[in-house]
ModelCIF file with pLDDT and N, C-alpha, C, O atoms, coordinates in Angstrom:
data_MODEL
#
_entry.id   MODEL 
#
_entity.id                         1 
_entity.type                       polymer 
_entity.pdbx_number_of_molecules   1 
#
_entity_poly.entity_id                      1 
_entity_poly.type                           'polypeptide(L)' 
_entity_poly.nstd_linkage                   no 
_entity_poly.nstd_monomer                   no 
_entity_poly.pdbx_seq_one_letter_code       
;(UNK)(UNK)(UNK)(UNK)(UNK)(UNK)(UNK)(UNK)(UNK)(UNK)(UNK)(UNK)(UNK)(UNK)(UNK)(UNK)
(UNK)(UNK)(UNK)(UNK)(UNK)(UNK)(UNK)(UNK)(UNK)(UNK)(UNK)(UNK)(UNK)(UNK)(UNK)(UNK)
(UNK)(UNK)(UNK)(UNK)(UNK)(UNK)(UNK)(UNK)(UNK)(UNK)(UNK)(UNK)(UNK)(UNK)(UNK)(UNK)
;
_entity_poly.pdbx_seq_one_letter_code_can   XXXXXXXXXXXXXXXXXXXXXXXXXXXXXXXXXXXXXXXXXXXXXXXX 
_entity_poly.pdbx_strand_id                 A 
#
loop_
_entity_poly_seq.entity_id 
_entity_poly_seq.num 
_entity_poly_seq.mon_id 
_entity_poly_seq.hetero 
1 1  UNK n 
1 2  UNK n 
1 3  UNK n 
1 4  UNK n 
1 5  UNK n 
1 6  UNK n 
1 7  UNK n 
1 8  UNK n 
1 9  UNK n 
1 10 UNK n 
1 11 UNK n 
1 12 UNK n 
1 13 UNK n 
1 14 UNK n 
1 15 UNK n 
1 16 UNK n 
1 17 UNK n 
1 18 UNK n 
1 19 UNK n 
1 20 UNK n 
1 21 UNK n 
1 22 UNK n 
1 23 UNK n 
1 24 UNK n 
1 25 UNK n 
1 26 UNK n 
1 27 UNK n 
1 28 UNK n 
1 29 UNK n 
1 30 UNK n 
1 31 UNK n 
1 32 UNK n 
1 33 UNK n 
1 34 UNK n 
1 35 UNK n 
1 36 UNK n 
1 37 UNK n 
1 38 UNK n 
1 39 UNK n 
1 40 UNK n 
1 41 UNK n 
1 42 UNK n 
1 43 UNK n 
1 44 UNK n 
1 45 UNK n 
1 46 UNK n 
1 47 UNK n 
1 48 UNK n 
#
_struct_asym.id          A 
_struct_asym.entity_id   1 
#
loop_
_ma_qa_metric.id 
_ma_qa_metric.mode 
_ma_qa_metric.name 
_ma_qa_metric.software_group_id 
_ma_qa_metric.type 
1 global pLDDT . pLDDT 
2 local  pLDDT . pLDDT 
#
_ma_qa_metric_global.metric_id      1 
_ma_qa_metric_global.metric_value   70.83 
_ma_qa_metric_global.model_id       1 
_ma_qa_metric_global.ordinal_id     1 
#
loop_
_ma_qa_metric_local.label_asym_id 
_ma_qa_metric_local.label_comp_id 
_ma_qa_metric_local.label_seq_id 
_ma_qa_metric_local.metric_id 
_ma_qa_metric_local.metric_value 
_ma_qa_metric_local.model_id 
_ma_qa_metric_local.ordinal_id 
A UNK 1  2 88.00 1 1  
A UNK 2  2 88.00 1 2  
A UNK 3  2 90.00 1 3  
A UNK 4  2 87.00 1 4  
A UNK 5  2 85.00 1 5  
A UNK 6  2 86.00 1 6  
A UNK 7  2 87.00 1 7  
A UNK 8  2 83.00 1 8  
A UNK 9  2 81.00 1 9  
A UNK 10 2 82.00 1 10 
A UNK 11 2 81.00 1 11 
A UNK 12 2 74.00 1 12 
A UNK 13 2 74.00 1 13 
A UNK 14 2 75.00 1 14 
A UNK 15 2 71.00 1 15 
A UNK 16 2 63.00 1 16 
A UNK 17 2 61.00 1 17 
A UNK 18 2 61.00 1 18 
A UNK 19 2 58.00 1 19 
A UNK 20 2 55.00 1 20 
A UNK 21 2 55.00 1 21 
A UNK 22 2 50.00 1 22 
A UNK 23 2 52.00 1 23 
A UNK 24 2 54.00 1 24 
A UNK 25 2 53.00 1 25 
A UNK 26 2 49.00 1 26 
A UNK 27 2 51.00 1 27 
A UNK 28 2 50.00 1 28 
A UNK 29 2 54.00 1 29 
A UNK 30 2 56.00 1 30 
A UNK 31 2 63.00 1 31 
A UNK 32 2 65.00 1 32 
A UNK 33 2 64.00 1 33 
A UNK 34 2 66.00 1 34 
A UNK 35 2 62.00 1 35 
A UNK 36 2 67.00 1 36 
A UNK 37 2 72.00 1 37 
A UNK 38 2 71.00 1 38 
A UNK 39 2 71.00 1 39 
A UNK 40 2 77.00 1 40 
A UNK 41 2 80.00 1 41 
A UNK 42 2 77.00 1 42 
A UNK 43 2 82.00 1 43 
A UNK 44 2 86.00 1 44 
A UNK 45 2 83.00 1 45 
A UNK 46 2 82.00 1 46 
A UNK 47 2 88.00 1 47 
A UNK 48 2 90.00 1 48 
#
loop_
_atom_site.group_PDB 
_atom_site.id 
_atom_site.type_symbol 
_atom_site.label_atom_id 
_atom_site.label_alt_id 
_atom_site.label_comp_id 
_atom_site.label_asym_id 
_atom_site.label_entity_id 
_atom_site.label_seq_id 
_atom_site.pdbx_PDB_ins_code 
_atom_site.Cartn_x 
_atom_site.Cartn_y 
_atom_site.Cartn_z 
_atom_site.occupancy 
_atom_site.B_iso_or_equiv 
_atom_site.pdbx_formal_charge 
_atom_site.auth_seq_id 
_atom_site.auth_comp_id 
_atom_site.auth_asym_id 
_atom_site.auth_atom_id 
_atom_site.pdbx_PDB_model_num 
ATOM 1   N N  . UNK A 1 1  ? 19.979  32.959 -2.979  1.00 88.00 ? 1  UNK A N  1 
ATOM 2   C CA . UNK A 1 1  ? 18.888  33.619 -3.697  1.00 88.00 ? 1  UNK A CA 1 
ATOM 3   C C  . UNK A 1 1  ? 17.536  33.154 -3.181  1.00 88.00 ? 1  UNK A C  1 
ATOM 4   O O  . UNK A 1 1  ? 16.643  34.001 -3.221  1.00 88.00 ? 1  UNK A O  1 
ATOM 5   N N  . UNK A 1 2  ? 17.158  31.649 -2.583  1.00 88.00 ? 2  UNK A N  1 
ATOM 6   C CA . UNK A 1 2  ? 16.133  31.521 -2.652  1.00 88.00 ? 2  UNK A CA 1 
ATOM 7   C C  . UNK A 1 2  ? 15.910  31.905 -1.012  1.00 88.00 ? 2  UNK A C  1 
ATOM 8   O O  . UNK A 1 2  ? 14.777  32.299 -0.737  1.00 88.00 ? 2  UNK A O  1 
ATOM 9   N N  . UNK A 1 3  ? 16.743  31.836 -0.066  1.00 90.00 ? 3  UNK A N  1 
ATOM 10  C CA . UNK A 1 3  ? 16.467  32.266 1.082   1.00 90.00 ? 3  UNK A CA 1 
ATOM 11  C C  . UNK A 1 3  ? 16.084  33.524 1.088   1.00 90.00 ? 3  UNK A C  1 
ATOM 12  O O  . UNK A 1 3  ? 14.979  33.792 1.561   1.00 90.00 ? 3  UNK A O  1 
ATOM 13  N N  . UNK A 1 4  ? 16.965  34.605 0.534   1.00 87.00 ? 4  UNK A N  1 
ATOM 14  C CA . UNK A 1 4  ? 16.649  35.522 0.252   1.00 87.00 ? 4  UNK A CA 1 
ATOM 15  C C  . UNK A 1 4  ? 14.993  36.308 0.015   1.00 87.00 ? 4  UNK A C  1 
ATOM 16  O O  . UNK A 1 4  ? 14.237  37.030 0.665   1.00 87.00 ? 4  UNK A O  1 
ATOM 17  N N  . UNK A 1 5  ? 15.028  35.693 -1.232  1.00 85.00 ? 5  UNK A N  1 
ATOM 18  C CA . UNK A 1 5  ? 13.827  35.710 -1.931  1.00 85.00 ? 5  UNK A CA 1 
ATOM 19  C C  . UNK A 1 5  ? 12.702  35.118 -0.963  1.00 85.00 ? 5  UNK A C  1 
ATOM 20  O O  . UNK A 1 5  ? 11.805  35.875 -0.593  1.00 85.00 ? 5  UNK A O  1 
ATOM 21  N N  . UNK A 1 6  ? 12.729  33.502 -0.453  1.00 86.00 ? 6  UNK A N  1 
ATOM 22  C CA . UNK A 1 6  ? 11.833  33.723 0.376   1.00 86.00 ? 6  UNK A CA 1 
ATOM 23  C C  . UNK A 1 6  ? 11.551  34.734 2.095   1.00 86.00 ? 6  UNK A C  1 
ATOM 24  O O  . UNK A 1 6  ? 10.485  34.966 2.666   1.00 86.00 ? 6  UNK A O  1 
ATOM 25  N N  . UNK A 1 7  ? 12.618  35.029 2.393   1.00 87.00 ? 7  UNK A N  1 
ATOM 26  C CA . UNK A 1 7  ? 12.493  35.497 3.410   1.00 87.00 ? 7  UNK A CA 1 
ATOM 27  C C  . UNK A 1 7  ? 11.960  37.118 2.906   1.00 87.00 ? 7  UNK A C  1 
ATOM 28  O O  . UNK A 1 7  ? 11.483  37.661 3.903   1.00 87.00 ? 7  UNK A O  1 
ATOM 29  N N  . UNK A 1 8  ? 11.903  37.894 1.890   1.00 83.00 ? 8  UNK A N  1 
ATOM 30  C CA . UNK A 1 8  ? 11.586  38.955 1.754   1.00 83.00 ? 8  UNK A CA 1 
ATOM 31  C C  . UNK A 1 8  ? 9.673   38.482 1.233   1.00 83.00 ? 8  UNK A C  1 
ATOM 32  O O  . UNK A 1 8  ? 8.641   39.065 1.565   1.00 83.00 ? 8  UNK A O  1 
ATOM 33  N N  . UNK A 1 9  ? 9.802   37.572 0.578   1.00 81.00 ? 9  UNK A N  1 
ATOM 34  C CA . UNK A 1 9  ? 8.372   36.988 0.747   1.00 81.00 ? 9  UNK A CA 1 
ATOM 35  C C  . UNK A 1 9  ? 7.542   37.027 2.190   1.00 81.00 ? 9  UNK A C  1 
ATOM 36  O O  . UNK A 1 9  ? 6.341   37.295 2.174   1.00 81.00 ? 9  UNK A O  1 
ATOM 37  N N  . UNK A 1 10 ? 8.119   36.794 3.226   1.00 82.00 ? 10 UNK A N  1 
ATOM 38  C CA . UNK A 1 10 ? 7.439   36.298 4.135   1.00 82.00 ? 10 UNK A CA 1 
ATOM 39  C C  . UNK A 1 10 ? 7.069   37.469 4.725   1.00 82.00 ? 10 UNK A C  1 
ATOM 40  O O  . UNK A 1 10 ? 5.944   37.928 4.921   1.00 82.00 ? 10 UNK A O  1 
ATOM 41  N N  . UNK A 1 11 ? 8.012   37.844 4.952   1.00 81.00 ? 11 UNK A N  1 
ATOM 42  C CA . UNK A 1 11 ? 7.988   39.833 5.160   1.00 81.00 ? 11 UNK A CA 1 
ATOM 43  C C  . UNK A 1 11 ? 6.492   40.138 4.546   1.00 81.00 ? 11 UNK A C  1 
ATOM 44  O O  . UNK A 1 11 ? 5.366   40.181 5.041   1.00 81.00 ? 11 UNK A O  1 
ATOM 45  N N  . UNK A 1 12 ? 7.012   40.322 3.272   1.00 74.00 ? 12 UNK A N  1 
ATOM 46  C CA . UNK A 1 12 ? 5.635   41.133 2.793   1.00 74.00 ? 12 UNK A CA 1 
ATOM 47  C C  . UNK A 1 12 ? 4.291   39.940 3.386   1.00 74.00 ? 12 UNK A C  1 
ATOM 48  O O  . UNK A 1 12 ? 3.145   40.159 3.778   1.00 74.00 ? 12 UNK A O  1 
ATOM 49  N N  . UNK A 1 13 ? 4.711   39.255 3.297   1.00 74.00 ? 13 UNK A N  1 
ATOM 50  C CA . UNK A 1 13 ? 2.806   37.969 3.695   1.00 74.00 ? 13 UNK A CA 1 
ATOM 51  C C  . UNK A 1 13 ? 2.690   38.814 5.405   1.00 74.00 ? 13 UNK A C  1 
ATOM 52  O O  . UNK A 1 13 ? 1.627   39.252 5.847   1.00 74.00 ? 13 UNK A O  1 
ATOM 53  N N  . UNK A 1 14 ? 3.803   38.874 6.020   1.00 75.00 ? 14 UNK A N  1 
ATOM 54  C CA . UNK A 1 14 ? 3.476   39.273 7.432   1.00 75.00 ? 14 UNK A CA 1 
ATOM 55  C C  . UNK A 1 14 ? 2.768   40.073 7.475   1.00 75.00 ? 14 UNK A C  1 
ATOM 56  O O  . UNK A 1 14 ? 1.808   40.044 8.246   1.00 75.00 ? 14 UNK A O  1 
ATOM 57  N N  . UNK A 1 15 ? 3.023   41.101 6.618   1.00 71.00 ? 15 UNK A N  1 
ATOM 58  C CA . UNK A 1 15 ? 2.564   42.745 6.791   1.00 71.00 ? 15 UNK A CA 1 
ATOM 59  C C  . UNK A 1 15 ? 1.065   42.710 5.971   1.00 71.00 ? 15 UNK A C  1 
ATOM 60  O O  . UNK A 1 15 ? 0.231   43.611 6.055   1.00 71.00 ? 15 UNK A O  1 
ATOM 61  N N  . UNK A 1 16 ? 0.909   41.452 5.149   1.00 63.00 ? 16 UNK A N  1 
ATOM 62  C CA . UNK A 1 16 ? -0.019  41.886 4.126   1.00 63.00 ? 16 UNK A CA 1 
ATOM 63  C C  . UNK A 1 16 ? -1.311  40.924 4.879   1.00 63.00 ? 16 UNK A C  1 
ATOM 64  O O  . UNK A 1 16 ? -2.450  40.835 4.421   1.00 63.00 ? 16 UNK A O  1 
ATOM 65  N N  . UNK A 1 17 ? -0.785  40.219 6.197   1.00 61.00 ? 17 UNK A N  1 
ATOM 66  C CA . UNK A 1 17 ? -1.648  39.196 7.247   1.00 61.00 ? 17 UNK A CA 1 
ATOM 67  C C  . UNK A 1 17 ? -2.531  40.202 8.050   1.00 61.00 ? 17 UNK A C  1 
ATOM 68  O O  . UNK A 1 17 ? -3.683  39.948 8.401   1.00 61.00 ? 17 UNK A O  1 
ATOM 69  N N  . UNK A 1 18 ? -1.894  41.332 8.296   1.00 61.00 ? 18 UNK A N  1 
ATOM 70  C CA . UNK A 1 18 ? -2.445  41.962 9.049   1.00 61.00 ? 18 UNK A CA 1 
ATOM 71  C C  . UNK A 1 18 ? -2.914  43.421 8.532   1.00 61.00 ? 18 UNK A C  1 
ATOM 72  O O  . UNK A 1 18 ? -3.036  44.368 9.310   1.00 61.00 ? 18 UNK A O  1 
ATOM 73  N N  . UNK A 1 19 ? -3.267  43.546 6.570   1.00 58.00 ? 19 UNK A N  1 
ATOM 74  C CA . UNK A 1 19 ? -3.576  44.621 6.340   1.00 58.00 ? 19 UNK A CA 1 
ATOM 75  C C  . UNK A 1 19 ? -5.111  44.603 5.831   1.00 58.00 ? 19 UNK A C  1 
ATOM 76  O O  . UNK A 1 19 ? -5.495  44.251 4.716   1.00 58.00 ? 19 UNK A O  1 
ATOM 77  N N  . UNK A 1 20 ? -5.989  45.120 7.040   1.00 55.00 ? 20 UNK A N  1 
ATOM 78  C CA . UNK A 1 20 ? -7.421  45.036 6.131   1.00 55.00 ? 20 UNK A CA 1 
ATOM 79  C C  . UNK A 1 20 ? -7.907  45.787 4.954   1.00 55.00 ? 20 UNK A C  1 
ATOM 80  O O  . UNK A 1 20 ? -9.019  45.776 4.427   1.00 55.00 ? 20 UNK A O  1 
ATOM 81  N N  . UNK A 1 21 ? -6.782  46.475 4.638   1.00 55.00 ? 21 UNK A N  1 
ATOM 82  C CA . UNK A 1 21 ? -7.523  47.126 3.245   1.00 55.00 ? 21 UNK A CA 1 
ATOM 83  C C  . UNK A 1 21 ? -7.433  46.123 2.112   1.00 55.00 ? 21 UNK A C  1 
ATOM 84  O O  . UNK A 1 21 ? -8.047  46.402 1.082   1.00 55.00 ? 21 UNK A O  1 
ATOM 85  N N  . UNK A 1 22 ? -6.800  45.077 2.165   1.00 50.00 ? 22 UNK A N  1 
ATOM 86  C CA . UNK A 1 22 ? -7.132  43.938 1.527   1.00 50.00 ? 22 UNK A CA 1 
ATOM 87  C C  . UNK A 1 22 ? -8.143  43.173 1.290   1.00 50.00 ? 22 UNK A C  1 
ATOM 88  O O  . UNK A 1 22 ? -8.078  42.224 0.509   1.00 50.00 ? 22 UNK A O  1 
ATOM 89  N N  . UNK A 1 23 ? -9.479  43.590 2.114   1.00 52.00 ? 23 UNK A N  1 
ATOM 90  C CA . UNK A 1 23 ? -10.706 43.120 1.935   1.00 52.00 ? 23 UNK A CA 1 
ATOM 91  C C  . UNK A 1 23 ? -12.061 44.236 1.973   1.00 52.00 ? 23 UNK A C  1 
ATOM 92  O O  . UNK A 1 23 ? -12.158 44.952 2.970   1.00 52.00 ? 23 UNK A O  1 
ATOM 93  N N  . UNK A 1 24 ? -12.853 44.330 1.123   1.00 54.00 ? 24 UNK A N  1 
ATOM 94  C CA . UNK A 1 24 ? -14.076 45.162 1.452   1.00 54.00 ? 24 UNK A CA 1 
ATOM 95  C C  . UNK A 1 24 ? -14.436 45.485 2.597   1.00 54.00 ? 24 UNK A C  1 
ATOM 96  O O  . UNK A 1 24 ? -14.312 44.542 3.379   1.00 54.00 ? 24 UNK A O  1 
ATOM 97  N N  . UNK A 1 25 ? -14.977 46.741 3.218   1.00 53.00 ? 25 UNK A N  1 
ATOM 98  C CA . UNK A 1 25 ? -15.658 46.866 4.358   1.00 53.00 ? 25 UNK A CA 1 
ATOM 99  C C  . UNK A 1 25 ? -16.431 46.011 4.540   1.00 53.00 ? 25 UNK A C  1 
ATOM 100 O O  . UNK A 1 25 ? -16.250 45.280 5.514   1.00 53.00 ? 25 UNK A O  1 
ATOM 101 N N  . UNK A 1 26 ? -17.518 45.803 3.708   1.00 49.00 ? 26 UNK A N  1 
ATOM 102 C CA . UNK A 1 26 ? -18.675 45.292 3.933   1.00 49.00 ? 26 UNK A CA 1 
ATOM 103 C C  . UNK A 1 26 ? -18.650 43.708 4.041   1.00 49.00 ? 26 UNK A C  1 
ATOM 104 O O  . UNK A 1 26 ? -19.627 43.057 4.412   1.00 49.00 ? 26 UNK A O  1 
ATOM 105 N N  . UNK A 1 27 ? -17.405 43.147 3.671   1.00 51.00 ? 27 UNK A N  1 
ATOM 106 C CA . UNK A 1 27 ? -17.256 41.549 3.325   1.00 51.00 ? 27 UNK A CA 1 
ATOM 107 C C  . UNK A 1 27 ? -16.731 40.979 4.848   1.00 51.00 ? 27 UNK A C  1 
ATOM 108 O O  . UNK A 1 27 ? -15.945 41.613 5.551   1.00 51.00 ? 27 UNK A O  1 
ATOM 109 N N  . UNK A 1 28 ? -17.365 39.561 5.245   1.00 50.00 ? 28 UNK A N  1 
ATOM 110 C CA . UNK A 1 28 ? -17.198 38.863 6.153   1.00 50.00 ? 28 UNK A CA 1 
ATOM 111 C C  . UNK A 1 28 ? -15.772 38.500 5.829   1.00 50.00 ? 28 UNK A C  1 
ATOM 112 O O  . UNK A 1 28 ? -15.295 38.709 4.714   1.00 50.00 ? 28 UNK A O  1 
ATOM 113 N N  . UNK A 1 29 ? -14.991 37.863 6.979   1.00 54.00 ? 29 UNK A N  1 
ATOM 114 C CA . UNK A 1 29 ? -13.423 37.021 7.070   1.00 54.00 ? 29 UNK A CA 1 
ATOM 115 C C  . UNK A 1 29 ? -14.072 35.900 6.656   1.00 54.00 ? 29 UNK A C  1 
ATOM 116 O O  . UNK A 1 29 ? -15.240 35.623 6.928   1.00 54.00 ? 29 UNK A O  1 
ATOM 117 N N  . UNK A 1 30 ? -13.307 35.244 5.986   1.00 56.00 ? 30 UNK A N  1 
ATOM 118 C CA . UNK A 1 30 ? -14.000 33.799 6.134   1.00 56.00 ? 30 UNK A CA 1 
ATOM 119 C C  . UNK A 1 30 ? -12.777 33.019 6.415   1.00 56.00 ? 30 UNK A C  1 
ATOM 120 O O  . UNK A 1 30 ? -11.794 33.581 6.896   1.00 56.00 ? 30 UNK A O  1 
ATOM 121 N N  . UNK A 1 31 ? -12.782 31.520 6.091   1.00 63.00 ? 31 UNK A N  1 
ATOM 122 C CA . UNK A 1 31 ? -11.858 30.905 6.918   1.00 63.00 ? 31 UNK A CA 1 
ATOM 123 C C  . UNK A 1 31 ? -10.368 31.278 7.249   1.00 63.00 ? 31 UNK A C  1 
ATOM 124 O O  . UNK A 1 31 ? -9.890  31.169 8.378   1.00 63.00 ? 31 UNK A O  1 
ATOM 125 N N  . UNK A 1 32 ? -9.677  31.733 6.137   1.00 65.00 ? 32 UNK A N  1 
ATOM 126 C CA . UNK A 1 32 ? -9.011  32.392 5.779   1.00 65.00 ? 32 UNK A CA 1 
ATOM 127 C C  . UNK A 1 32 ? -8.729  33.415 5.558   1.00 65.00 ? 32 UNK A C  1 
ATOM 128 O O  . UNK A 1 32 ? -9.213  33.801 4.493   1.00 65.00 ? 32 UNK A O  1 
ATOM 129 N N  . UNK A 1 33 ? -7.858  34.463 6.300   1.00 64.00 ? 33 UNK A N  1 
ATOM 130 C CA . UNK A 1 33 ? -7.754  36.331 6.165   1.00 64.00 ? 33 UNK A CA 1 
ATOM 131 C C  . UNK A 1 33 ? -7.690  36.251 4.668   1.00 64.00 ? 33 UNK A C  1 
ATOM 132 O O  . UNK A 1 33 ? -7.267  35.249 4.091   1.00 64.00 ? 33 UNK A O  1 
ATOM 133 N N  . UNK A 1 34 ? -8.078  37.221 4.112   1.00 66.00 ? 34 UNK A N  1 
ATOM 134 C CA . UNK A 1 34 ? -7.666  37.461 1.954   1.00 66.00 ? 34 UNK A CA 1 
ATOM 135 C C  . UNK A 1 34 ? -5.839  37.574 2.485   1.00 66.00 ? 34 UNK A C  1 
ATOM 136 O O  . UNK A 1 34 ? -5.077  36.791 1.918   1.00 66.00 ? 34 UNK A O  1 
ATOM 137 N N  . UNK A 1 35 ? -5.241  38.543 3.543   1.00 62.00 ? 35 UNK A N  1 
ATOM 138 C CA . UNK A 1 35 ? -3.815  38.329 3.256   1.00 62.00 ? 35 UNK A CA 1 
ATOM 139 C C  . UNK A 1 35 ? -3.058  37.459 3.323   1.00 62.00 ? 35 UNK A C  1 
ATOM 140 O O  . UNK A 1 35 ? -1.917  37.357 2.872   1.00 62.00 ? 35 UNK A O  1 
ATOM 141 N N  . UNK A 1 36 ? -4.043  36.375 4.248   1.00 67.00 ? 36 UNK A N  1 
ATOM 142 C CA . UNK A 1 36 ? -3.297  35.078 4.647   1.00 67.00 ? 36 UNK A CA 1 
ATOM 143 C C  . UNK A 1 36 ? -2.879  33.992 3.175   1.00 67.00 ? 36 UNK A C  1 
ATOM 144 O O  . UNK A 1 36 ? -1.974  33.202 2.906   1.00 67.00 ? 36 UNK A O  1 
ATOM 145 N N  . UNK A 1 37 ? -4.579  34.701 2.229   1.00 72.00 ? 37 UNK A N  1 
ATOM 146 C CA . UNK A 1 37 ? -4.269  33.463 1.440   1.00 72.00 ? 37 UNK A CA 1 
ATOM 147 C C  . UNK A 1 37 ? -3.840  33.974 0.457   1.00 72.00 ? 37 UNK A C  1 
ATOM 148 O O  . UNK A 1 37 ? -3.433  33.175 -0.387  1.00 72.00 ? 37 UNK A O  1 
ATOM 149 N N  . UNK A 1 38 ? -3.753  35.168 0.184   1.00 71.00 ? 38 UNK A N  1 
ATOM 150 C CA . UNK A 1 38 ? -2.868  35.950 -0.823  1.00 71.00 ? 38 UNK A CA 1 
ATOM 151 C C  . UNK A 1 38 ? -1.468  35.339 -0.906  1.00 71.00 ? 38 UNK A C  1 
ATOM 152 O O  . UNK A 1 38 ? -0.953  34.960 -1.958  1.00 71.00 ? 38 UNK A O  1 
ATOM 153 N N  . UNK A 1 39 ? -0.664  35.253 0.815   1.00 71.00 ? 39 UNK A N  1 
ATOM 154 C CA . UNK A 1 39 ? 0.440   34.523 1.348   1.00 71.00 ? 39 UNK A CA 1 
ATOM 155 C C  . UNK A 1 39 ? 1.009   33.519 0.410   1.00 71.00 ? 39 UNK A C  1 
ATOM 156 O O  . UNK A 1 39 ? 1.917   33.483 -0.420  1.00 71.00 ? 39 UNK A O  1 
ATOM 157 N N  . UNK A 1 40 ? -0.030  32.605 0.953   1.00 77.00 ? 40 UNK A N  1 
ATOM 158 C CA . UNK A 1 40 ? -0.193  31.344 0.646   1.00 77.00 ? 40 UNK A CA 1 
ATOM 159 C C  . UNK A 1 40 ? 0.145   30.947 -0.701  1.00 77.00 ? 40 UNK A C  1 
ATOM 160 O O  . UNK A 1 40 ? 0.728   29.952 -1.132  1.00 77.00 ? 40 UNK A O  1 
ATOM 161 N N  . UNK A 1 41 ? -0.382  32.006 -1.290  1.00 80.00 ? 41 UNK A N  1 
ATOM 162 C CA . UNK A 1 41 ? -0.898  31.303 -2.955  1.00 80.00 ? 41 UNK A CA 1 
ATOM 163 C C  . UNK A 1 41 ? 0.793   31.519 -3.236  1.00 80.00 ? 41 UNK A C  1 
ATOM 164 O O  . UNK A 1 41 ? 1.419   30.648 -3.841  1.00 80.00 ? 41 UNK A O  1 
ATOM 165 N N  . UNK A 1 42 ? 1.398   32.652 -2.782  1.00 77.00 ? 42 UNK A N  1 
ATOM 166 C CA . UNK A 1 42 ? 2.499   33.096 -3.170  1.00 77.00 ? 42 UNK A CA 1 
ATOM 167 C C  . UNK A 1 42 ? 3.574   31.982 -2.966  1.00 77.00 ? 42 UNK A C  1 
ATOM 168 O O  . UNK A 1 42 ? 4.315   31.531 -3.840  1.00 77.00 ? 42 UNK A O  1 
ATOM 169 N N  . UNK A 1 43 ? 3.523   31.616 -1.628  1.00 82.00 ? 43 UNK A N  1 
ATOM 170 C CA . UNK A 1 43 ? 4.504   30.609 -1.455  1.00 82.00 ? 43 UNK A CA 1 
ATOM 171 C C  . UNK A 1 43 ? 4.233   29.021 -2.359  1.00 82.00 ? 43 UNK A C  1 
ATOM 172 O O  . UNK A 1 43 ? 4.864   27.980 -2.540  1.00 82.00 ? 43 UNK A O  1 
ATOM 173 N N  . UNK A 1 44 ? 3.378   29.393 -2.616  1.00 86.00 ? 44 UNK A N  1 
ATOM 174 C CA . UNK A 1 44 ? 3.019   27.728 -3.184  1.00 86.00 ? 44 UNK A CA 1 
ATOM 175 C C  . UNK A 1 44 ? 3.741   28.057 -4.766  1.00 86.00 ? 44 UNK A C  1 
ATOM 176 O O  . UNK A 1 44 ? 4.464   27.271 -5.378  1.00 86.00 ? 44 UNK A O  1 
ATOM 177 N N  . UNK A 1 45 ? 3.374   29.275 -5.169  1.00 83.00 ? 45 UNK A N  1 
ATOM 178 C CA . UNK A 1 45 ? 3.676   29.858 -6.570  1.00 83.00 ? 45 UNK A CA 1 
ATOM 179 C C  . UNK A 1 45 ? 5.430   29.738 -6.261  1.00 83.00 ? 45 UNK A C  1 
ATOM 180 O O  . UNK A 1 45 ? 6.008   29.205 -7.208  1.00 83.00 ? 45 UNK A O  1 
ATOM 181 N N  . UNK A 1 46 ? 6.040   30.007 -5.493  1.00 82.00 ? 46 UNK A N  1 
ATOM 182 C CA . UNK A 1 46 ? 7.171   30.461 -5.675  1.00 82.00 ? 46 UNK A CA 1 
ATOM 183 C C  . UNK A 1 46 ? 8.441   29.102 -5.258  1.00 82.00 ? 46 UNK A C  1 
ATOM 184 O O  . UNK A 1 46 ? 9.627   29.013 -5.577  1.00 82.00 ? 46 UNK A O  1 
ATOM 185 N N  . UNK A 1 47 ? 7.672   28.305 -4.539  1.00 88.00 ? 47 UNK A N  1 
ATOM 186 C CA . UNK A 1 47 ? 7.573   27.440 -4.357  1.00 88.00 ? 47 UNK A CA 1 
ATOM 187 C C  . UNK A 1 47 ? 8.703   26.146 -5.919  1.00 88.00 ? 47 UNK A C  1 
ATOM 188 O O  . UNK A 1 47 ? 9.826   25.676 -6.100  1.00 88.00 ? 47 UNK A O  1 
ATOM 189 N N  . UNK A 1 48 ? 7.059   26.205 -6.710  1.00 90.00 ? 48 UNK A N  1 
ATOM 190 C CA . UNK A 1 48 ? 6.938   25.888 -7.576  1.00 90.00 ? 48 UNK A CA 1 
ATOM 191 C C  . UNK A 1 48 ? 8.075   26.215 -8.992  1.00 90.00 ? 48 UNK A C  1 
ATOM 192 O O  . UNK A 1 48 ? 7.826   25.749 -10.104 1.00 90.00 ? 48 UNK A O  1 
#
């Protein structure tokens, strides 16, 4: 279950790394892509 679960996680972080409608036109990248840390937050959440 949890392989599972994370590996369909990672999937979506992949796809969601490289989707800019995840951030305003008008807004700078900053250190972090928004999908990268969207990712992130997820794995730490799921993690947990």
């Amino acid at each position: 279950v949890v392989v599972a679960m994370f590996g369909w996680l990672f999937w979506e972080i992949t796809r969601a790394a490289f989707d800019t409608s995840l951030a305003p036109e008008d807004s700078g990248i900053g250190l972090i892509a928004p999908g990268v840390a969207i990712g992130l937050i997820s794995i730490v959440t799921n993690i947990l």
